[in-house]
PDB file of N, CA and C in Angstrom:
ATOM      1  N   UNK A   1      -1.598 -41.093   1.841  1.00  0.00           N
ATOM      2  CA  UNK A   1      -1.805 -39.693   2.191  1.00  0.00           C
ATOM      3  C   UNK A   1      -2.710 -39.641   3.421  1.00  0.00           C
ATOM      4  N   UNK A   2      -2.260 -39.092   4.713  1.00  0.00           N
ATOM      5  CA  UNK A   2      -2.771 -38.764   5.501  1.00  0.00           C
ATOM      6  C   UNK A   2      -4.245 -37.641   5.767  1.00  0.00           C
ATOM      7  N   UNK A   3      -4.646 -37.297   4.557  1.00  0.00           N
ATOM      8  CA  UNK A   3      -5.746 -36.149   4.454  1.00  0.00           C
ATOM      9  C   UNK A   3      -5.068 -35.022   5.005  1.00  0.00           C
ATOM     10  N   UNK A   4      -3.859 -34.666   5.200  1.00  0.00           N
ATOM     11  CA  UNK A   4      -3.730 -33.083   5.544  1.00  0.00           C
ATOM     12  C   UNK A   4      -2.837 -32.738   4.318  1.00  0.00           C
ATOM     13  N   UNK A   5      -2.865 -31.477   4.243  1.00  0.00           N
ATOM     14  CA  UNK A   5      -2.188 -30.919   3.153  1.00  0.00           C
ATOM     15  C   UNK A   5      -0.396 -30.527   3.782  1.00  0.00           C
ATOM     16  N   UNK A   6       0.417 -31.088   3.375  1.00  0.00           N
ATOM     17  CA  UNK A   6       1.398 -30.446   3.728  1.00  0.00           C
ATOM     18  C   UNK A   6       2.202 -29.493   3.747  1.00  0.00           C
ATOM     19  N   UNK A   7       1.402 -28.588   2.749  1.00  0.00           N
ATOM     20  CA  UNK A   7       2.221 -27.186   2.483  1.00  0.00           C
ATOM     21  C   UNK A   7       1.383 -26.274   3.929  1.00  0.00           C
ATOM     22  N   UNK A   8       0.360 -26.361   4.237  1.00  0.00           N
ATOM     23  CA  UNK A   8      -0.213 -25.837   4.832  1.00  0.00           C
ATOM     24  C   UNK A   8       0.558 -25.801   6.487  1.00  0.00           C
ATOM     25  N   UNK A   9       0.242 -24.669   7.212  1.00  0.00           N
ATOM     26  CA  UNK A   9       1.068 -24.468   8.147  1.00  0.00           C
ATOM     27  C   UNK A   9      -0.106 -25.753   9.502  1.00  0.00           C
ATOM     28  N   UNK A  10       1.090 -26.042  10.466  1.00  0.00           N
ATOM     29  CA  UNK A  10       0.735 -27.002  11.628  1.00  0.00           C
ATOM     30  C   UNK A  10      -0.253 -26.181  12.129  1.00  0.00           C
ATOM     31  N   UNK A  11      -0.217 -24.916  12.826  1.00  0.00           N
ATOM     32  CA  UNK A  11      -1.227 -24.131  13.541  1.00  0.00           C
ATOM     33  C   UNK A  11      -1.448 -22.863  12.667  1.00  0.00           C
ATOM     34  N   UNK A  12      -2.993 -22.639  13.418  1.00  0.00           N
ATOM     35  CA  UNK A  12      -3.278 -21.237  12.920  1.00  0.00           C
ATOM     36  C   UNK A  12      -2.590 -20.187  13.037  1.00  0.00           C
ATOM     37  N   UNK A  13      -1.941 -19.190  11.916  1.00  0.00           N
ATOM     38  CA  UNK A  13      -1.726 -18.121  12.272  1.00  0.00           C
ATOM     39  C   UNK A  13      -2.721 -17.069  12.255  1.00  0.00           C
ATOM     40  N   UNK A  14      -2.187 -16.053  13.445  1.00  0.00           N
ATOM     41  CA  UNK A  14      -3.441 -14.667  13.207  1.00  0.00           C
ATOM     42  C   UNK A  14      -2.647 -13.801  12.448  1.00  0.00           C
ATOM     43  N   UNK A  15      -3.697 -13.610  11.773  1.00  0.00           N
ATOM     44  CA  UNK A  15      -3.293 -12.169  10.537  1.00  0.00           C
ATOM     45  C   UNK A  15      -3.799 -10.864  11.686  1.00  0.00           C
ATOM     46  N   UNK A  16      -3.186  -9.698  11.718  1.00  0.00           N
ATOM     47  CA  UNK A  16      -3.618  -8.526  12.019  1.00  0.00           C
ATOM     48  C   UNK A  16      -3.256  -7.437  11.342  1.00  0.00           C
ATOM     49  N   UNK A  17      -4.313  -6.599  10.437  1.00  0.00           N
ATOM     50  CA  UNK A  17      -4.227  -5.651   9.629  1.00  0.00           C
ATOM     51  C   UNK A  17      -5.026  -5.023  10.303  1.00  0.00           C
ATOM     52  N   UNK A  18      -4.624  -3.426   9.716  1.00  0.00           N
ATOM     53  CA  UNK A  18      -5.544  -2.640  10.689  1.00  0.00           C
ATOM     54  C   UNK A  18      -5.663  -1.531   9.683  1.00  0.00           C
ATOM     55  N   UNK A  19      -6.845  -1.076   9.212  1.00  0.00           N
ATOM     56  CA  UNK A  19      -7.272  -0.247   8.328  1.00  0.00           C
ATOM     57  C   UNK A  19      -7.025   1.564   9.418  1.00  0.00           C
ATOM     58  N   UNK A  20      -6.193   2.458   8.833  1.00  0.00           N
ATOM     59  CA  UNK A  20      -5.750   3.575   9.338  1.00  0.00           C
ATOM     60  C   UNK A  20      -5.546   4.534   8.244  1.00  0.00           C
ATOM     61  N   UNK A  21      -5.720   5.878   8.772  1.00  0.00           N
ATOM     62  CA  UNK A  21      -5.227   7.227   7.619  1.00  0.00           C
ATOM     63  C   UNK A  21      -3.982   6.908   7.368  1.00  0.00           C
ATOM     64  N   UNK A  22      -3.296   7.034   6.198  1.00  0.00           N
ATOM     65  CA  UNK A  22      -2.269   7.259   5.912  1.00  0.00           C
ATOM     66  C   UNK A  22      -1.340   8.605   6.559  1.00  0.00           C
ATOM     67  N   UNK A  23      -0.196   7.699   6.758  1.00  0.00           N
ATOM     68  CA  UNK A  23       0.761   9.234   7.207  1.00  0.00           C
ATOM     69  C   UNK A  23       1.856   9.393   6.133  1.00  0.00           C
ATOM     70  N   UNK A  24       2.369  10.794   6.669  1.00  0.00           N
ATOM     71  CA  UNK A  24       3.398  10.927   6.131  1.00  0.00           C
ATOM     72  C   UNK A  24       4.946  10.202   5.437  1.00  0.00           C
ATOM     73  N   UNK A  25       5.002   9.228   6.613  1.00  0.00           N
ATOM     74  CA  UNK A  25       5.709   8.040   6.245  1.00  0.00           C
ATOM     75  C   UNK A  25       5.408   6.781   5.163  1.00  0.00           C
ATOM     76  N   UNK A  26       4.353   7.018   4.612  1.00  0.00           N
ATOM     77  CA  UNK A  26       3.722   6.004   3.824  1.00  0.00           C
ATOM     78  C   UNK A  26       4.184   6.773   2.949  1.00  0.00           C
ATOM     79  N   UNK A  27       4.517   7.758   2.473  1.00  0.00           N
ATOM     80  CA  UNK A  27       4.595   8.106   0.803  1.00  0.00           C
ATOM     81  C   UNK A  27       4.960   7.518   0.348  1.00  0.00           C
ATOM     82  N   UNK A  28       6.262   6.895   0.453  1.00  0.00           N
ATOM     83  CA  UNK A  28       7.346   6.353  -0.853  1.00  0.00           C
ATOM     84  C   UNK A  28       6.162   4.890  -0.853  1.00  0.00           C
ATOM     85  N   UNK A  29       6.103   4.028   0.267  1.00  0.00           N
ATOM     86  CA  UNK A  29       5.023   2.895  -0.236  1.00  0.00           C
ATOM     87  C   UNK A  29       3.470   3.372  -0.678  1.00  0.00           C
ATOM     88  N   UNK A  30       3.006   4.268  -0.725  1.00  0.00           N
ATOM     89  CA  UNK A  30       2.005   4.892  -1.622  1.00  0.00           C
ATOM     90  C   UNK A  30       2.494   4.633  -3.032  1.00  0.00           C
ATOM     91  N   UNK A  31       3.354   5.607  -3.383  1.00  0.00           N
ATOM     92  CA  UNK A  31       3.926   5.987  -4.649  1.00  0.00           C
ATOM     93  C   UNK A  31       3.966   4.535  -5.432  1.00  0.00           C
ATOM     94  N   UNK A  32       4.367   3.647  -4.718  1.00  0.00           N
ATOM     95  CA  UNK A  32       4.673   2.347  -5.283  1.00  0.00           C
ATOM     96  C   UNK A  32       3.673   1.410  -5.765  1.00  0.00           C
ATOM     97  N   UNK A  33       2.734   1.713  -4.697  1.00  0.00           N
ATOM     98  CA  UNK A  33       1.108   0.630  -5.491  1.00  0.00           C
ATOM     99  C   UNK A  33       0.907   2.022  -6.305  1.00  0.00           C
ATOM    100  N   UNK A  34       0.801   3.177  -6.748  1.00  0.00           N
ATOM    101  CA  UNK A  34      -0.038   4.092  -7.665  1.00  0.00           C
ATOM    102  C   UNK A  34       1.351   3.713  -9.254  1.00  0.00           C
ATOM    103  N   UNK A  35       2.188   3.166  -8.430  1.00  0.00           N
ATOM    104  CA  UNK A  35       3.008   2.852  -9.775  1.00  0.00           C
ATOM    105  C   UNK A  35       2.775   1.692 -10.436  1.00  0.00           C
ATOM    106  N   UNK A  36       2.488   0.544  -9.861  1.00  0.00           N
ATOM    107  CA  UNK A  36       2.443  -0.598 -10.159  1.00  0.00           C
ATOM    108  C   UNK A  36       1.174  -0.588 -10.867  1.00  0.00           C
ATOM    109  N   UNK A  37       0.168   0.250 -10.215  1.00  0.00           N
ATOM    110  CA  UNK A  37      -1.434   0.288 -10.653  1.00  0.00           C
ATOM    111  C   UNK A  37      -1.071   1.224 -12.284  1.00  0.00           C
ATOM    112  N   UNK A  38      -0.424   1.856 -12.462  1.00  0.00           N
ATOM    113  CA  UNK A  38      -0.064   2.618 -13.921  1.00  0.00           C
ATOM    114  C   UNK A  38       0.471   1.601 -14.756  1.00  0.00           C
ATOM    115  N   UNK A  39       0.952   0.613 -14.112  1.00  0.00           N
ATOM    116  CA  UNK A  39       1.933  -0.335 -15.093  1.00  0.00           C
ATOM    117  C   UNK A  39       0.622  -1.658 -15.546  1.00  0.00           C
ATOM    118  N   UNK A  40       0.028  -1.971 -14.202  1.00  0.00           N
ATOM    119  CA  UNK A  40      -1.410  -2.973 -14.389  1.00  0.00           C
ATOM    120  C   UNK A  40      -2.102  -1.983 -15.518  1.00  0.00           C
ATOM    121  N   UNK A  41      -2.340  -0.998 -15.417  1.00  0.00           N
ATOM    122  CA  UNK A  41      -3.711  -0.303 -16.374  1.00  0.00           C
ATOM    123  C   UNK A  41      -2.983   0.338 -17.715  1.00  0.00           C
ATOM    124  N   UNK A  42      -2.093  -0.078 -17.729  1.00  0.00           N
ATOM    125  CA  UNK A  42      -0.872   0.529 -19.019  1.00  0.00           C
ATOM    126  C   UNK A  42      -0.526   1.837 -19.427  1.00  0.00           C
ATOM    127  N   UNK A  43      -0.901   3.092 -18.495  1.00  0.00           N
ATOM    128  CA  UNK A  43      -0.450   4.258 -18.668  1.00  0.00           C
ATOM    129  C   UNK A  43       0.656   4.984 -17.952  1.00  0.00           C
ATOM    130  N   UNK A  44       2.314   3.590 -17.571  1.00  0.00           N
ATOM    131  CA  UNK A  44       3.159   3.884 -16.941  1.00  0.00           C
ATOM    132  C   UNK A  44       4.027   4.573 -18.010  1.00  0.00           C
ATOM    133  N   UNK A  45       3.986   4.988 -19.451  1.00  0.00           N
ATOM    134  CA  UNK A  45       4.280   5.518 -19.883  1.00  0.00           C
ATOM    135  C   UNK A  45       4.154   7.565 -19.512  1.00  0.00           C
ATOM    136  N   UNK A  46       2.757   7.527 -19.292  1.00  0.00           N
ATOM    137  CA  UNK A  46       2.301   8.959 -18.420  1.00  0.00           C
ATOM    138  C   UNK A  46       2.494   9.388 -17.358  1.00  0.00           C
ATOM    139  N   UNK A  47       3.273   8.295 -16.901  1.00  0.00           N
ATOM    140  CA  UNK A  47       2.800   8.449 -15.132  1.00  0.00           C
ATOM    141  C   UNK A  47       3.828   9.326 -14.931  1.00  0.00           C
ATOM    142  N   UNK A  48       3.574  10.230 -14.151  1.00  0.00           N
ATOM    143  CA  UNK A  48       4.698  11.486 -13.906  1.00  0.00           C
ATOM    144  C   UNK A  48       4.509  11.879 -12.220  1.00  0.00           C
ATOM    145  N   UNK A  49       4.329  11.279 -11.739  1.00  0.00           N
ATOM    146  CA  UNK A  49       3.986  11.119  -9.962  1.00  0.00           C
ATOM    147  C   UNK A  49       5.211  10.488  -9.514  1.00  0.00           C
ATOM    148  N   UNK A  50       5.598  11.429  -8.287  1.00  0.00           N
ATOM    149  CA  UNK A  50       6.933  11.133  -7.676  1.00  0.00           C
ATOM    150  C   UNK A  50       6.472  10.782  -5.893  1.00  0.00           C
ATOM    151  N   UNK A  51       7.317  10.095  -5.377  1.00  0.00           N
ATOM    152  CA  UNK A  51       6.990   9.784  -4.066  1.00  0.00           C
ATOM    153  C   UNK A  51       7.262  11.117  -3.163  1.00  0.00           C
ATOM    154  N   UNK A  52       7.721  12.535  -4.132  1.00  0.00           N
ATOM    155  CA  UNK A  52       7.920  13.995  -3.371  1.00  0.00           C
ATOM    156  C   UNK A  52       6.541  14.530  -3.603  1.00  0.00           C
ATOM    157  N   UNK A  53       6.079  14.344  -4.785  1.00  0.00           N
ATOM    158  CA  UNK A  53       4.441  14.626  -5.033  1.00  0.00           C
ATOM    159  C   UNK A  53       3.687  14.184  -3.805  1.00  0.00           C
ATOM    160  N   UNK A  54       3.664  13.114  -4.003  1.00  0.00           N
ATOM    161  CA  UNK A  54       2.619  12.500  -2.974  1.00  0.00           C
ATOM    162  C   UNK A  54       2.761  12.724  -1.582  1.00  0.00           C
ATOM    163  N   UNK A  55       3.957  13.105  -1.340  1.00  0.00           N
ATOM    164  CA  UNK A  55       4.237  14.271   0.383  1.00  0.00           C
ATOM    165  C   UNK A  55       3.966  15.172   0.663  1.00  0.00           C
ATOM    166  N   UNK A  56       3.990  16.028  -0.803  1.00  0.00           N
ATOM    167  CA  UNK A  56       3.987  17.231  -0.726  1.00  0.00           C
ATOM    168  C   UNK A  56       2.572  17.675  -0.578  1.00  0.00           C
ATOM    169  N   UNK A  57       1.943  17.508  -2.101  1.00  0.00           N
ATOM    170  CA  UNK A  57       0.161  16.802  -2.250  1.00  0.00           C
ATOM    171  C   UNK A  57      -0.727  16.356  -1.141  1.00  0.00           C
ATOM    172  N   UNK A  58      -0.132  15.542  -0.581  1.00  0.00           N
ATOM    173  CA  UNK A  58      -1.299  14.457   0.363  1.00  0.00           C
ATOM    174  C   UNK A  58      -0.907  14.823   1.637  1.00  0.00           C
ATOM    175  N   UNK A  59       0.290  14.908   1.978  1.00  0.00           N
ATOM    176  CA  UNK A  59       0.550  15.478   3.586  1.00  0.00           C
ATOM    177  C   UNK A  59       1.000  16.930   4.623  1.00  0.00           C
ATOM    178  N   UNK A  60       2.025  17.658   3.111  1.00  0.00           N
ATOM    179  CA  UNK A  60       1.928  18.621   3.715  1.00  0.00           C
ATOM    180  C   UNK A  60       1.541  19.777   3.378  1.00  0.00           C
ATOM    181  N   UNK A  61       0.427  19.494   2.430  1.00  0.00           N
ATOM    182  CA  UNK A  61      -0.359  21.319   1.871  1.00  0.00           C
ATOM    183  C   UNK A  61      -1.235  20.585   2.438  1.00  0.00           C
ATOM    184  N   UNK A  62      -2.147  22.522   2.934  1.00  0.00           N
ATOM    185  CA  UNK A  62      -3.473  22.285   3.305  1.00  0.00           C
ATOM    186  C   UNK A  62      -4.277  23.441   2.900  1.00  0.00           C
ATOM    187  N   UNK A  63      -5.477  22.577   2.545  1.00  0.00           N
ATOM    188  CA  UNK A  63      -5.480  21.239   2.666  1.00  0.00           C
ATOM    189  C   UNK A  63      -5.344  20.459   1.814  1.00  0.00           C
ATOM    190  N   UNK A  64      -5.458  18.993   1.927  1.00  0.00           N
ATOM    191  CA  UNK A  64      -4.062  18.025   1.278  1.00  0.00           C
ATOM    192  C   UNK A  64      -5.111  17.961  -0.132  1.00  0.00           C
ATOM    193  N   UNK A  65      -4.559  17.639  -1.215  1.00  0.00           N
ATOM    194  CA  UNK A  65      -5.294  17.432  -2.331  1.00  0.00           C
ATOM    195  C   UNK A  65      -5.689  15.863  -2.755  1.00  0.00           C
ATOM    196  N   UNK A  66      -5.395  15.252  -1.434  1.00  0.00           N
ATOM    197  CA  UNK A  66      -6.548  14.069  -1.546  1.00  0.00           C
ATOM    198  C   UNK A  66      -5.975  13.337  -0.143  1.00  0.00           C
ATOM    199  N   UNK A  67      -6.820  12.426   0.101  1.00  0.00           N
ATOM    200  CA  UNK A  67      -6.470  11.886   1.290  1.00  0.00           C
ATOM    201  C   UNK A  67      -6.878  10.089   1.018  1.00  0.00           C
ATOM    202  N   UNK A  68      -6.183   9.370   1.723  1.00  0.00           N
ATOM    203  CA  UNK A  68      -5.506   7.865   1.427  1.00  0.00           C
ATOM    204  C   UNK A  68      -5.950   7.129   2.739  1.00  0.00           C
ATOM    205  N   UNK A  69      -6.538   6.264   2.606  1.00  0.00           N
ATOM    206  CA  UNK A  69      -6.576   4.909   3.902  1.00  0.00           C
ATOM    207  C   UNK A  69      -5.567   3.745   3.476  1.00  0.00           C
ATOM    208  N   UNK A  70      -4.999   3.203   4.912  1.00  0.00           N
ATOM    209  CA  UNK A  70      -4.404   2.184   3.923  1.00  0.00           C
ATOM    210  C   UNK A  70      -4.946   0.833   5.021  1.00  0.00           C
ATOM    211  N   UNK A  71      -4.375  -0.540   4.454  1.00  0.00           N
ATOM    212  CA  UNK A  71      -4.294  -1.199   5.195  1.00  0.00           C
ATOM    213  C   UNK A  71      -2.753  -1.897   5.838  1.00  0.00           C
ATOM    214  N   UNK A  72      -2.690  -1.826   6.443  1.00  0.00           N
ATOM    215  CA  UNK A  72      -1.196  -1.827   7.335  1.00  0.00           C
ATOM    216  C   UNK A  72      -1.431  -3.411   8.211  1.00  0.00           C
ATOM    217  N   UNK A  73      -0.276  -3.821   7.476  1.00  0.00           N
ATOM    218  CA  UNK A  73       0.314  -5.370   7.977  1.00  0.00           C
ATOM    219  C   UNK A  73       1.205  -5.487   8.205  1.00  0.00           C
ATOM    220  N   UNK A  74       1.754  -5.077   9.536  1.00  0.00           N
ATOM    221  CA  UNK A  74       3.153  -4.989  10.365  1.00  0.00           C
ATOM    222  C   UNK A  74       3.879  -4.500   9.451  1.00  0.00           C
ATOM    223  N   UNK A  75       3.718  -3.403   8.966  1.00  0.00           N
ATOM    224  CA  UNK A  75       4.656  -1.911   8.686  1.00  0.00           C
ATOM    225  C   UNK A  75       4.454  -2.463   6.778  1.00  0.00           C
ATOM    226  N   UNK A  76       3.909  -2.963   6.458  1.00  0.00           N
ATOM    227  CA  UNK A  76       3.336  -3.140   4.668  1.00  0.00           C
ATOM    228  C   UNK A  76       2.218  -2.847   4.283  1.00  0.00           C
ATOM    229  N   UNK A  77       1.734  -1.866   3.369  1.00  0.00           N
ATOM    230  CA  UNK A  77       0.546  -1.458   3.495  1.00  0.00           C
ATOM    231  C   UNK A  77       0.250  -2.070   1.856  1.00  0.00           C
ATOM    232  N   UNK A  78      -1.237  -1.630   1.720  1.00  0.00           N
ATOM    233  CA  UNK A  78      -1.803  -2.599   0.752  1.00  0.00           C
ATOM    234  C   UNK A  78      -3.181  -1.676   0.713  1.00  0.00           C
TER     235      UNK A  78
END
């Protein structure tokens, strides 16, 4: 064994995420971590939140009834 790991990549890659307000276009991937997070904390039985909620709710009443940062990694947010 040569001491390098071989799964590991030859060169560095750069990560670039960039912490931004959420827009309008994020709903449906909003909707999706607040779903997954109902299914992690076990009340996806309750969960009654639609990715039209969270457009309607967060982007286009005002003012919005809550507001979202995300982090955005070439168009995947997290």
């Amino acid at each position: 064994m040569n001491g390098s790991l071989s799964n590991q990549p030859s060169r560095q890659e750069t990560i670039k995420i960039i912490i931004r307000k959420a827009e309008e276009k994020d709903s449906e991937k909003i909707w999706t971590l607040m779903e997954e997070l109902a299914v992690f904390e076990k009340y996806i039985d309750s969960f009654a939140i639609t990715p039209e909620i969270v457009k309607e709710s967060g982007f286009r009443k005002n003012p919005p009834d809550f507001h979202c940062i995300v982090a955005d990694d070439n168009d995947k947010i997290a």
